[in-house]
C-alpha atoms as a PDB file:
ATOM      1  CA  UNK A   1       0.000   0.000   0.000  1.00  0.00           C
ATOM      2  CA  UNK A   2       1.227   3.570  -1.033  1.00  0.00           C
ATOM      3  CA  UNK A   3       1.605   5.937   2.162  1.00  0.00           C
ATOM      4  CA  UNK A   4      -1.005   7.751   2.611  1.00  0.00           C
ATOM      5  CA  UNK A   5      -1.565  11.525   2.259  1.00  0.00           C
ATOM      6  CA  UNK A   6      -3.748  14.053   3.741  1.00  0.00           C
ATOM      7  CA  UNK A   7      -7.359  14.098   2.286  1.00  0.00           C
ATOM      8  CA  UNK A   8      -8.303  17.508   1.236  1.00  0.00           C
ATOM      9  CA  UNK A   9     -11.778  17.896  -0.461  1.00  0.00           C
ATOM     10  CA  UNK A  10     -11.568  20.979  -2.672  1.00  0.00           C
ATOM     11  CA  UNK A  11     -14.662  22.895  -4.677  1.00  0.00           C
ATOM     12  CA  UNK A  12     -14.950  21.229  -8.199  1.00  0.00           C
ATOM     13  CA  UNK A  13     -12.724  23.175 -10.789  1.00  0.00           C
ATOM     14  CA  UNK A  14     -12.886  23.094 -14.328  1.00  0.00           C
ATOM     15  CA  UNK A  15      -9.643  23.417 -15.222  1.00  0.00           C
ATOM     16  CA  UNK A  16      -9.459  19.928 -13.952  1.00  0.00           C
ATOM     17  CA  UNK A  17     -11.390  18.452 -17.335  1.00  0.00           C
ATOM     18  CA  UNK A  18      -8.344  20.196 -19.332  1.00  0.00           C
ATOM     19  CA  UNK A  19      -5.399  19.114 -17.308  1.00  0.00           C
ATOM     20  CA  UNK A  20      -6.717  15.561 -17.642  1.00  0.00           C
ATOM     21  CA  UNK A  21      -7.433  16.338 -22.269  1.00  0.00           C
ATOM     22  CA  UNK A  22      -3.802  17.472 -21.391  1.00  0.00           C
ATOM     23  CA  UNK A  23      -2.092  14.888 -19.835  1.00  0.00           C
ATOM     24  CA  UNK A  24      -3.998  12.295 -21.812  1.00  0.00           C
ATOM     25  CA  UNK A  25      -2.471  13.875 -24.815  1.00  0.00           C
ATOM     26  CA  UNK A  26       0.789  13.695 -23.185  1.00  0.00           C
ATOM     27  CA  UNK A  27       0.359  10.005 -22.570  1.00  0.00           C
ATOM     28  CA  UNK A  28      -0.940   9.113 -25.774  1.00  0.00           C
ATOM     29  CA  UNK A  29       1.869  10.522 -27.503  1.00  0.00           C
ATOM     30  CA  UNK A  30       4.542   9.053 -25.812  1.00  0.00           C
ATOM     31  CA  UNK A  31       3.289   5.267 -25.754  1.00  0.00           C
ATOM     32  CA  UNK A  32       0.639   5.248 -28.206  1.00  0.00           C
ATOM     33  CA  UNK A  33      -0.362   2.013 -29.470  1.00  0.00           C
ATOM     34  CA  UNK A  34       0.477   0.934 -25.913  1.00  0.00           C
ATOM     35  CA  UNK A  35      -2.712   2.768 -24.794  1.00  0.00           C
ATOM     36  CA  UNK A  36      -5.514   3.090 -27.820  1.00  0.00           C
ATOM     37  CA  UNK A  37      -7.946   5.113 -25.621  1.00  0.00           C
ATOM     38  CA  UNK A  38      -8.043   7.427 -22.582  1.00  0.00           C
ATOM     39  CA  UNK A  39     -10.558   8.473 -19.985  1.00  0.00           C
ATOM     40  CA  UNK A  40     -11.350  10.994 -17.476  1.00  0.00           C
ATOM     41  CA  UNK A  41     -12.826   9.710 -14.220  1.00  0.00           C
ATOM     42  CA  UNK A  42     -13.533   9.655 -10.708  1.00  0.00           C
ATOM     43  CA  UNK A  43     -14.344  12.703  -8.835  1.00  0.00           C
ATOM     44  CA  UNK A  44     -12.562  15.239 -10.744  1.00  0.00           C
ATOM     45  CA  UNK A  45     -14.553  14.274 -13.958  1.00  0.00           C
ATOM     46  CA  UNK A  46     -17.898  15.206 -12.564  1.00  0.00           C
ATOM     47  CA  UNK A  47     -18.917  18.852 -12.538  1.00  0.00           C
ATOM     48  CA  UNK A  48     -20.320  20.567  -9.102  1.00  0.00           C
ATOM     49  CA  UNK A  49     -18.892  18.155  -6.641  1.00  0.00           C
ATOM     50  CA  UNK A  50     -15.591  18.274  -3.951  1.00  0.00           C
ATOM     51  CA  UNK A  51     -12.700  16.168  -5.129  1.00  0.00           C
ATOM     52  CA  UNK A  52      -8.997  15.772  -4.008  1.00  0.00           C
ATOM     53  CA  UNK A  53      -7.358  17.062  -6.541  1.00  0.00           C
ATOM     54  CA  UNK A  54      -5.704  14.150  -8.048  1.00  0.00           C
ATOM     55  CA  UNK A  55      -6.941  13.279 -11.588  1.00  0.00           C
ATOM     56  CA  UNK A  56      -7.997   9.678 -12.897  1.00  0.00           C
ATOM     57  CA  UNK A  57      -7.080   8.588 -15.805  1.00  0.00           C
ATOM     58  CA  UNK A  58      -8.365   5.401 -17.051  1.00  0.00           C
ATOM     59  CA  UNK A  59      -5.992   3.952 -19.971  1.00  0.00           C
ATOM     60  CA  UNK A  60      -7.488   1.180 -22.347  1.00  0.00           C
ATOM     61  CA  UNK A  61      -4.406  -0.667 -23.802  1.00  0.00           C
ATOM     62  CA  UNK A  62      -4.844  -3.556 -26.092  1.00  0.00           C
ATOM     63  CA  UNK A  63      -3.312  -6.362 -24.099  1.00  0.00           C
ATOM     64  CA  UNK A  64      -1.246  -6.217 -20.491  1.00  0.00           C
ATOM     65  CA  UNK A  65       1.201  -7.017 -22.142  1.00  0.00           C
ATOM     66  CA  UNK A  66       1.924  -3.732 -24.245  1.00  0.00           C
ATOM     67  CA  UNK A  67       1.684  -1.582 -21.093  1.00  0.00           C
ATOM     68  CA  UNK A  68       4.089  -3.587 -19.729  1.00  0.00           C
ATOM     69  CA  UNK A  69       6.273  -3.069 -22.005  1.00  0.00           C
ATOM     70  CA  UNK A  70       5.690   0.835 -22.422  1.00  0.00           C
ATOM     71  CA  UNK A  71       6.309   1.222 -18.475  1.00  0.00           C
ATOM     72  CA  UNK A  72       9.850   2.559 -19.125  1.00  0.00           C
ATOM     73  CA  UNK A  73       8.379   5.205 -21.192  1.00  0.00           C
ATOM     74  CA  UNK A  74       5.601   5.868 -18.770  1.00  0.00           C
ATOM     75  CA  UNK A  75       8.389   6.158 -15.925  1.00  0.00           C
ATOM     76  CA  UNK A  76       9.862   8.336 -18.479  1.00  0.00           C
ATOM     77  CA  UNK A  77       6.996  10.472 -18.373  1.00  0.00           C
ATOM     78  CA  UNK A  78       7.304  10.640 -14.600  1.00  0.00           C
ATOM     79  CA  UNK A  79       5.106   8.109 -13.452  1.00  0.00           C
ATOM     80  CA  UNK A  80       5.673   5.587 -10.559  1.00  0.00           C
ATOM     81  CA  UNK A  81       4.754   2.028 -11.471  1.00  0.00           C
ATOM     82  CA  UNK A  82       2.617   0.203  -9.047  1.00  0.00           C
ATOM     83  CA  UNK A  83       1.852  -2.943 -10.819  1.00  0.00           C
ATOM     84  CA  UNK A  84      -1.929  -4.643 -10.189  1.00  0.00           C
ATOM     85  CA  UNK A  85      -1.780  -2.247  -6.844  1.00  0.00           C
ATOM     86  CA  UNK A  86      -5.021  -4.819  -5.543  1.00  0.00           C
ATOM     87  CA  UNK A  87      -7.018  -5.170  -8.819  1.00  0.00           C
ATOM     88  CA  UNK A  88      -6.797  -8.238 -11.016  1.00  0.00           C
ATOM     89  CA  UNK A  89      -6.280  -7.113 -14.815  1.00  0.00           C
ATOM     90  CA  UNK A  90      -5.153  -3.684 -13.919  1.00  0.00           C
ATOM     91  CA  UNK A  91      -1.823  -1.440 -14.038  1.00  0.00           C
ATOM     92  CA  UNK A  92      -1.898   1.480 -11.909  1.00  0.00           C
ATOM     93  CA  UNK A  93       0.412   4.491 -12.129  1.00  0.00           C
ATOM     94  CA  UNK A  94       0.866   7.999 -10.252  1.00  0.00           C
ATOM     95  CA  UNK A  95       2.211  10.996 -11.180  1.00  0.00           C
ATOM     96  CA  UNK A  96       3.437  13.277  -8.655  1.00  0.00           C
ATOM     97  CA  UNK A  97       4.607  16.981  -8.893  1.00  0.00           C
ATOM     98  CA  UNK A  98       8.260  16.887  -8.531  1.00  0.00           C
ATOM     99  CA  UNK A  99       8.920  20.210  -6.275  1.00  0.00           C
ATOM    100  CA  UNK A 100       5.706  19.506  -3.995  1.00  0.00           C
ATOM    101  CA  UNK A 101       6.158  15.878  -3.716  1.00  0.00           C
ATOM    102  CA  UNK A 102       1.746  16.337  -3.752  1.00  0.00           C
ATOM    103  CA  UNK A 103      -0.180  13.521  -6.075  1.00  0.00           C
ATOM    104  CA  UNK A 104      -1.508  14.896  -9.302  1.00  0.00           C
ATOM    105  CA  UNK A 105      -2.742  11.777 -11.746  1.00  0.00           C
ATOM    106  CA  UNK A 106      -3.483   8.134 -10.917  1.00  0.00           C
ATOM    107  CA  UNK A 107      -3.422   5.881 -14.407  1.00  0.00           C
ATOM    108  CA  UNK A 108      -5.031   2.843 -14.061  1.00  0.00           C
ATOM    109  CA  UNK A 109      -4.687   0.781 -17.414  1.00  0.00           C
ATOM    110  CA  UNK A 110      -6.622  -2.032 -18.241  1.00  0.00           C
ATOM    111  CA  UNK A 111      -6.789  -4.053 -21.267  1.00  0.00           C
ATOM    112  CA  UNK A 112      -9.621  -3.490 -23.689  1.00  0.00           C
ATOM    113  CA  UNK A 113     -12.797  -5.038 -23.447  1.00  0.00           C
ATOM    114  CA  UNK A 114     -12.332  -5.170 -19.397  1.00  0.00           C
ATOM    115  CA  UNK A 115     -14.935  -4.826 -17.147  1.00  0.00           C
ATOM    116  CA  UNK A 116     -13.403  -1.627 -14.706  1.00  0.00           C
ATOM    117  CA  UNK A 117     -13.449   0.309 -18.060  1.00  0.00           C
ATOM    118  CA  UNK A 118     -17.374   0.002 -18.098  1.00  0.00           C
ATOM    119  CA  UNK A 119     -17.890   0.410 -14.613  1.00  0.00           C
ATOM    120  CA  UNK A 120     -15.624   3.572 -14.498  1.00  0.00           C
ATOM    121  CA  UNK A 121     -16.960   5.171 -16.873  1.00  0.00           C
ATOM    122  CA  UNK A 122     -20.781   4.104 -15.752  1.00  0.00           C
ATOM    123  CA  UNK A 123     -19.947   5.421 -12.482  1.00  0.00           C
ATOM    124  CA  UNK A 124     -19.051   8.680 -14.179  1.00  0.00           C
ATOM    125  CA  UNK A 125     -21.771   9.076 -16.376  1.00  0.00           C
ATOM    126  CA  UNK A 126     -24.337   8.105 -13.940  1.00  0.00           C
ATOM    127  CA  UNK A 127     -23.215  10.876 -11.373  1.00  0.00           C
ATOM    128  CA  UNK A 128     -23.245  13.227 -14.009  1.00  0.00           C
ATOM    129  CA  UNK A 129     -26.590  12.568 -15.072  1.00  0.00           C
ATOM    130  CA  UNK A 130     -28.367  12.292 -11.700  1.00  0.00           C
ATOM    131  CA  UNK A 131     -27.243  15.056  -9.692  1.00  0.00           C
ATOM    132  CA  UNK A 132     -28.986  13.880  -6.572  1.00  0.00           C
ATOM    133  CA  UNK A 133     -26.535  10.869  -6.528  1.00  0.00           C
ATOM    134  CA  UNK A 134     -23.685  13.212  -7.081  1.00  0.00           C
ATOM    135  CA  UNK A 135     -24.591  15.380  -4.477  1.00  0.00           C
ATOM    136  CA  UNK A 136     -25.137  11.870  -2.243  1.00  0.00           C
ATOM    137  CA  UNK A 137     -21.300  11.067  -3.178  1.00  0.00           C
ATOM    138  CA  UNK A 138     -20.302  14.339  -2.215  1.00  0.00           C
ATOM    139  CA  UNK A 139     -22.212  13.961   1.357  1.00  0.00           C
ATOM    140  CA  UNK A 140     -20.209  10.834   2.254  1.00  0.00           C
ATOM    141  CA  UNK A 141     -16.758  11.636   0.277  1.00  0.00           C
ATOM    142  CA  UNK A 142     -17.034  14.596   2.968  1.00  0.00           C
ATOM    143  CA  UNK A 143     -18.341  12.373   6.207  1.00  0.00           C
ATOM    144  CA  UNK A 144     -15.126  10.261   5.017  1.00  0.00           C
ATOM    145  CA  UNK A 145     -12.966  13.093   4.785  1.00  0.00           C
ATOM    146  CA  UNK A 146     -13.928  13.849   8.334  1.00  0.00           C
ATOM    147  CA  UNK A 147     -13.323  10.800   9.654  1.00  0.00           C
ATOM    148  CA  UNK A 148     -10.033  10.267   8.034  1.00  0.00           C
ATOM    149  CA  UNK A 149      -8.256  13.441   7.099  1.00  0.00           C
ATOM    150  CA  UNK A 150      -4.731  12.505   7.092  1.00  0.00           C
ATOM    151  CA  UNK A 151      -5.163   8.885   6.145  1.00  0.00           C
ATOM    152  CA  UNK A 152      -5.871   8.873   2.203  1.00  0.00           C
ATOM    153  CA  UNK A 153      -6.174   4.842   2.623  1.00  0.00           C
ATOM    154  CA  UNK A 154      -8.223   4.827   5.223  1.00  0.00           C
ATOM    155  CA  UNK A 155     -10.490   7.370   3.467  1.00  0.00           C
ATOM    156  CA  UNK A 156     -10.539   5.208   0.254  1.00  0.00           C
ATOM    157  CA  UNK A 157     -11.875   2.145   2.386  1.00  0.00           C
ATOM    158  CA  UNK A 158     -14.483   4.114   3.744  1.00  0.00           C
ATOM    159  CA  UNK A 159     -15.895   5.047   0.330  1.00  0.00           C
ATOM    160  CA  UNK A 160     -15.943   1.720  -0.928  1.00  0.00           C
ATOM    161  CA  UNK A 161     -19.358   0.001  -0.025  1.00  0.00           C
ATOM    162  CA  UNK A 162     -20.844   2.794  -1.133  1.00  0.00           C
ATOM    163  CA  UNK A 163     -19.345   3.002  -4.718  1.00  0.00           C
ATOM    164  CA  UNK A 164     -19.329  -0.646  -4.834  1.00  0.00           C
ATOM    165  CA  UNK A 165     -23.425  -0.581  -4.755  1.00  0.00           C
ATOM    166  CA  UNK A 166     -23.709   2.741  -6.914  1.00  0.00           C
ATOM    167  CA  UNK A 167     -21.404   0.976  -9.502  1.00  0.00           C
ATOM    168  CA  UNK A 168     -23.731  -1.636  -9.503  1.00  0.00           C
ATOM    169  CA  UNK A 169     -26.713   1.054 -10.189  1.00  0.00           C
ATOM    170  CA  UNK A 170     -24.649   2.826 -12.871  1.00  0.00           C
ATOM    171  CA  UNK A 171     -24.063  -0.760 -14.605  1.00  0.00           C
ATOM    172  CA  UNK A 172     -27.605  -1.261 -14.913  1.00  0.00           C
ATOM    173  CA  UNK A 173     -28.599   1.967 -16.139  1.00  0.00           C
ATOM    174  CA  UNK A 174     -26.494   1.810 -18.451  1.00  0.00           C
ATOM    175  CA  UNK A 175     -27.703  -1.801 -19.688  1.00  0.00           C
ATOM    176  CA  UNK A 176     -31.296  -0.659 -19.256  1.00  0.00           C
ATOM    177  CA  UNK A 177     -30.657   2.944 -21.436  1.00  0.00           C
END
């Protein structure tokens, strides 16, 4: 487990949608065919609500294998290399500003057709088209924040159930839409 950091909930900002079109870009240039696609995710991709800022990044590569072998020129890039970091099928990467030392990007690559690409985005597009459930994330990202403000792991676990079942809803929306 990466140490953890202090959790600090800031107001949504916008700029946030074009430092992730940014970095993507960045990415994508410098490893493309490694990763085919990219996505912006988690908190920072949904407009009105508190986030850390730390941007996700959701890379689609074609197998494992290729982002395997593009991790020099993600460490290249900057990017520490974290392996499965507790989820089968994935590769997860962070970028971290080099003078603060503070988190900026977590990459999490998985190989097209996976199922964490659906439910990422799902989650994403769900929240941003019921506002009442992004407000409801919001509500307990904050509770969480409370409990746990200089324990960035501990925060994470306490979010989980609760994304777990609203993944679950988002999944079946999307099915049903």
């Amino acid at each position: 487990m990466l140490p953890p950091y202090a959790v600090r909930l800031l107001p949504h900002d916008p700029a946030w949608a074009d430092q992730a079109s940014e970095e993507a870009a960045r990415i994508l240039k410098a490893i493309w065919p490694a990763i085919i696609e990219m996505h912006h995710v988690g908190s920072t991709s949904i407009s009105g609500i508190a986030a850390k800022p730390i941007i996700d990044l959701v890379g689609v590569t074609p197998n494992l294998d290729a982002i395997e072998a593009a991790r020099p020129r993600l460490e290249e890039l900057g990017y520490a290399w974290h392996g499965e970091y507790g989820v089968d099928g994935r590769r997860f990467c962070t970028l971290s500003d080099p003078m603060t030392g503070k988190r900026r990007f977590h990459l999490h690559c998985y190989a097209d057709g996976d199922h964490s690409i659906r439910r990422h985005i799902a989650f994403r597009d769900y929240l941003r088209a019921r506002p009442e459930m992004a407000e409801a994330y919001q509500q307990m990202k904050e509770g969480c924040a409370a409990r746990h403000p200089d324990d960035s792991n501990a925060y994470t676990i306490c979010k989980d159930s609760w994304i777990k079942q609203t993944e679950a809803e988002a999944l079946n929306w999307v099915r049903n839409a």
